[in-house]
Protein backbone atom coordinates (compact mmCIF):
# COMPACT_ATOMS: atom_id res chain seq x y z
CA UNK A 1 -10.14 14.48 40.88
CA UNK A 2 -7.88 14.25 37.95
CA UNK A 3 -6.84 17.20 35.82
CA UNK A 4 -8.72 16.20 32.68
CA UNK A 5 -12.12 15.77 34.88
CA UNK A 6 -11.40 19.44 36.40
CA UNK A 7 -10.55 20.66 33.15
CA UNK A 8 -13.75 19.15 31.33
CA UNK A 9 -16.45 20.39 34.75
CA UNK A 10 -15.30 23.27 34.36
CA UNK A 11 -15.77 23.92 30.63
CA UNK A 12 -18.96 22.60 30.89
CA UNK A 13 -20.41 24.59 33.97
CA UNK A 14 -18.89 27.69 32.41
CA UNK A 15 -20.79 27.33 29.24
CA UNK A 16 -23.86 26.55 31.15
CA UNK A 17 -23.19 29.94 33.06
CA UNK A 18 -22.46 31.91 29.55
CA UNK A 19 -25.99 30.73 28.56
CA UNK A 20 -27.52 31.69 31.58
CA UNK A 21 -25.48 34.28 32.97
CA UNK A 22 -27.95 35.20 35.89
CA UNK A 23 -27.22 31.81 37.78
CA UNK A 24 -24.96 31.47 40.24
CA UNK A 25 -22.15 28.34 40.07
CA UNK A 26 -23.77 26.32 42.93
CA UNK A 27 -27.02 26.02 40.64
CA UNK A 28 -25.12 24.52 37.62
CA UNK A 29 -27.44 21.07 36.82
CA UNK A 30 -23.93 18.86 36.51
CA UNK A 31 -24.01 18.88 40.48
CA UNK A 32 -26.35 16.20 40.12
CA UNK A 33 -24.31 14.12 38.55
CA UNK A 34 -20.87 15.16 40.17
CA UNK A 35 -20.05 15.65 43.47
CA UNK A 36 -19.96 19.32 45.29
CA UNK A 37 -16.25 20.84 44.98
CA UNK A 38 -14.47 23.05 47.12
CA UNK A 39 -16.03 27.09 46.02
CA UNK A 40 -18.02 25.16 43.79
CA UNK A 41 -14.78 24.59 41.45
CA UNK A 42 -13.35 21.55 39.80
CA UNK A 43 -10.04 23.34 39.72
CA UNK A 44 -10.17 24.61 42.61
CA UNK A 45 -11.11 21.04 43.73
CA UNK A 46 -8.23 19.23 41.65
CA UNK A 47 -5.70 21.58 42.71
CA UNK A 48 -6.71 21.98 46.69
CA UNK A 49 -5.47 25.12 47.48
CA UNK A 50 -4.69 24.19 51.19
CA UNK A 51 -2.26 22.00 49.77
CA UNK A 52 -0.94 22.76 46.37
CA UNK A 53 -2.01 26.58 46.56
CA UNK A 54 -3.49 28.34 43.88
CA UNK A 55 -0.52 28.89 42.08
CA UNK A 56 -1.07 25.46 40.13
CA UNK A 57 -4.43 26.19 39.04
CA UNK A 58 -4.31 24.77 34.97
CA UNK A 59 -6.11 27.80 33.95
CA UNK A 60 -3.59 30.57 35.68
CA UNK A 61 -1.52 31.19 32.62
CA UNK A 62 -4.76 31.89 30.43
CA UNK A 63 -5.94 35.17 31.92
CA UNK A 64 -2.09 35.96 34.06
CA UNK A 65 -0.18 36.84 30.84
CA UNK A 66 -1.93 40.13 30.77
CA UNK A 67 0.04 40.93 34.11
CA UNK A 68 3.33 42.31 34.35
CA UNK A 69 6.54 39.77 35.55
CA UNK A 70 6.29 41.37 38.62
CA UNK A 71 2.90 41.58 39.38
CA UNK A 72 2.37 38.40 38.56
CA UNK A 73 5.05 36.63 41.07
CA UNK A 74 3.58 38.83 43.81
CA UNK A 75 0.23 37.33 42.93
CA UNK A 76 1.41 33.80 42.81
CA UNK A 77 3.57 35.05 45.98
CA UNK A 78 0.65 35.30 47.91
CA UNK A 79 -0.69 32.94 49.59
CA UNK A 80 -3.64 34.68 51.07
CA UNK A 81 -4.83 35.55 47.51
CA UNK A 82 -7.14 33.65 45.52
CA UNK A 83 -5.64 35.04 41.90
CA UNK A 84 -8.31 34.30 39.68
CA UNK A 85 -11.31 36.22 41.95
CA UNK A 86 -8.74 38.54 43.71
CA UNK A 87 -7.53 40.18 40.23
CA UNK A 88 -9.02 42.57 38.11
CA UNK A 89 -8.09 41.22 34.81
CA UNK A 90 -9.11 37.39 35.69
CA UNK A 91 -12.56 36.59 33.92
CA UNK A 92 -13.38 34.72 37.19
CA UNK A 93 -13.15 38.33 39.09
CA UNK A 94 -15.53 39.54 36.13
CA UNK A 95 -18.28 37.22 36.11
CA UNK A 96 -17.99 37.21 40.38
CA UNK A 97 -18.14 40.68 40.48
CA UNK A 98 -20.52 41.93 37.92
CA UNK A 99 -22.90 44.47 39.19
CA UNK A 100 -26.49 43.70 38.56
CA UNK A 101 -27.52 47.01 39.92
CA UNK A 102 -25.54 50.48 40.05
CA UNK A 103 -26.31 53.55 41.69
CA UNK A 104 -28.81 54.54 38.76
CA UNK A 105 -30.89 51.26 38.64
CA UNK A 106 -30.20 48.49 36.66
CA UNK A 107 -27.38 47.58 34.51
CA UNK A 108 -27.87 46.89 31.35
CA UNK A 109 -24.52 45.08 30.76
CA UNK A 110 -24.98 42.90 33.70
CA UNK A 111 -25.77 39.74 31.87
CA UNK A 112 -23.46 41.03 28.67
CA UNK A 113 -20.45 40.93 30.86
CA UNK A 114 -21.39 37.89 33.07
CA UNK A 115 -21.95 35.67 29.52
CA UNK A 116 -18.55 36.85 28.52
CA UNK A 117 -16.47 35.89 31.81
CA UNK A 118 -18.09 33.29 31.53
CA UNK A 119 -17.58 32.08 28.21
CA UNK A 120 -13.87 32.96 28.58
CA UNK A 121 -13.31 30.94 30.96
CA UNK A 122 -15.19 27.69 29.62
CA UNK A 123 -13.40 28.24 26.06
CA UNK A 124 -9.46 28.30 28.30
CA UNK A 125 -10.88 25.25 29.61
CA UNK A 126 -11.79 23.84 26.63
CA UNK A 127 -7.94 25.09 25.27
CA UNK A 128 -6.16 23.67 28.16
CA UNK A 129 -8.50 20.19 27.52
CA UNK A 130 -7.70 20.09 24.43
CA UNK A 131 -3.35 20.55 24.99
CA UNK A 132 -4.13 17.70 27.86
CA UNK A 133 -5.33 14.99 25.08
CA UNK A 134 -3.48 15.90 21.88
CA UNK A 135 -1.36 13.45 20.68
């Protein structure tokens, strides 16, 4: 999978997920016309982390420059870490984590906060696209 075709799956399964933010990745419609990827990911897919690691995901530098120097090398030092699900601040670790119940019933910002991790992401993809094929 090239970069561009990671870049462009996975702006466009994001957006799907903003608009409906109580789907799950592996129920995006585009499987149908591409093939499965590795945790349902086109990055994850283009960049293999068994071989390149996660380190050279395109999209790392979008939600990492929150993190300290430090704390970001350790992250990237990691190899057992999957940075973008494994950190707080990623919008990947939002949407994944996103209660839809609490210990009082449901949550109200459930689908608020899953339509914004997800739209994050899809708009950094859409950014990094968009570097990719300027002139």
């Amino acid at each position: 999978m090239t970069k561009l075709a990671a870049l462009a799956m996975t702006r466009d399964m994001w957006a799907w997920l903003a608009e409906n933010p109580q789907m799950k990745k592996e129920q995006w419609p585009g499987w149908q016309v591409h093939q499965k990827c590795w945790s349902d990911c086109a990055l994850c897919e283009f960049v293999n982390p068994t071989a390149k690691g996660c380190r050279e995901c395109p999209l790392n530098n979008t939600w990492m420059a929150e993190l300290s120097e430090g704390t970001r090398a350790e992250v990237l030092g990691n190899i057992g870490l999957f940075p973008c699900v494994d950190v707080d601040t990623s919008p990947f670790s939002k949407w994944l984590y996103a209660r839809r119940y609490t210990g009082d019933g449901e949550n109200p910002n459930y689908e608020a906060t899953r339509r914004m991790a997800a739209l994050e992401i899809s708009n950094a993809a859409a950014a990094e696209l968009a570097k990719e094929v300027a002139p």
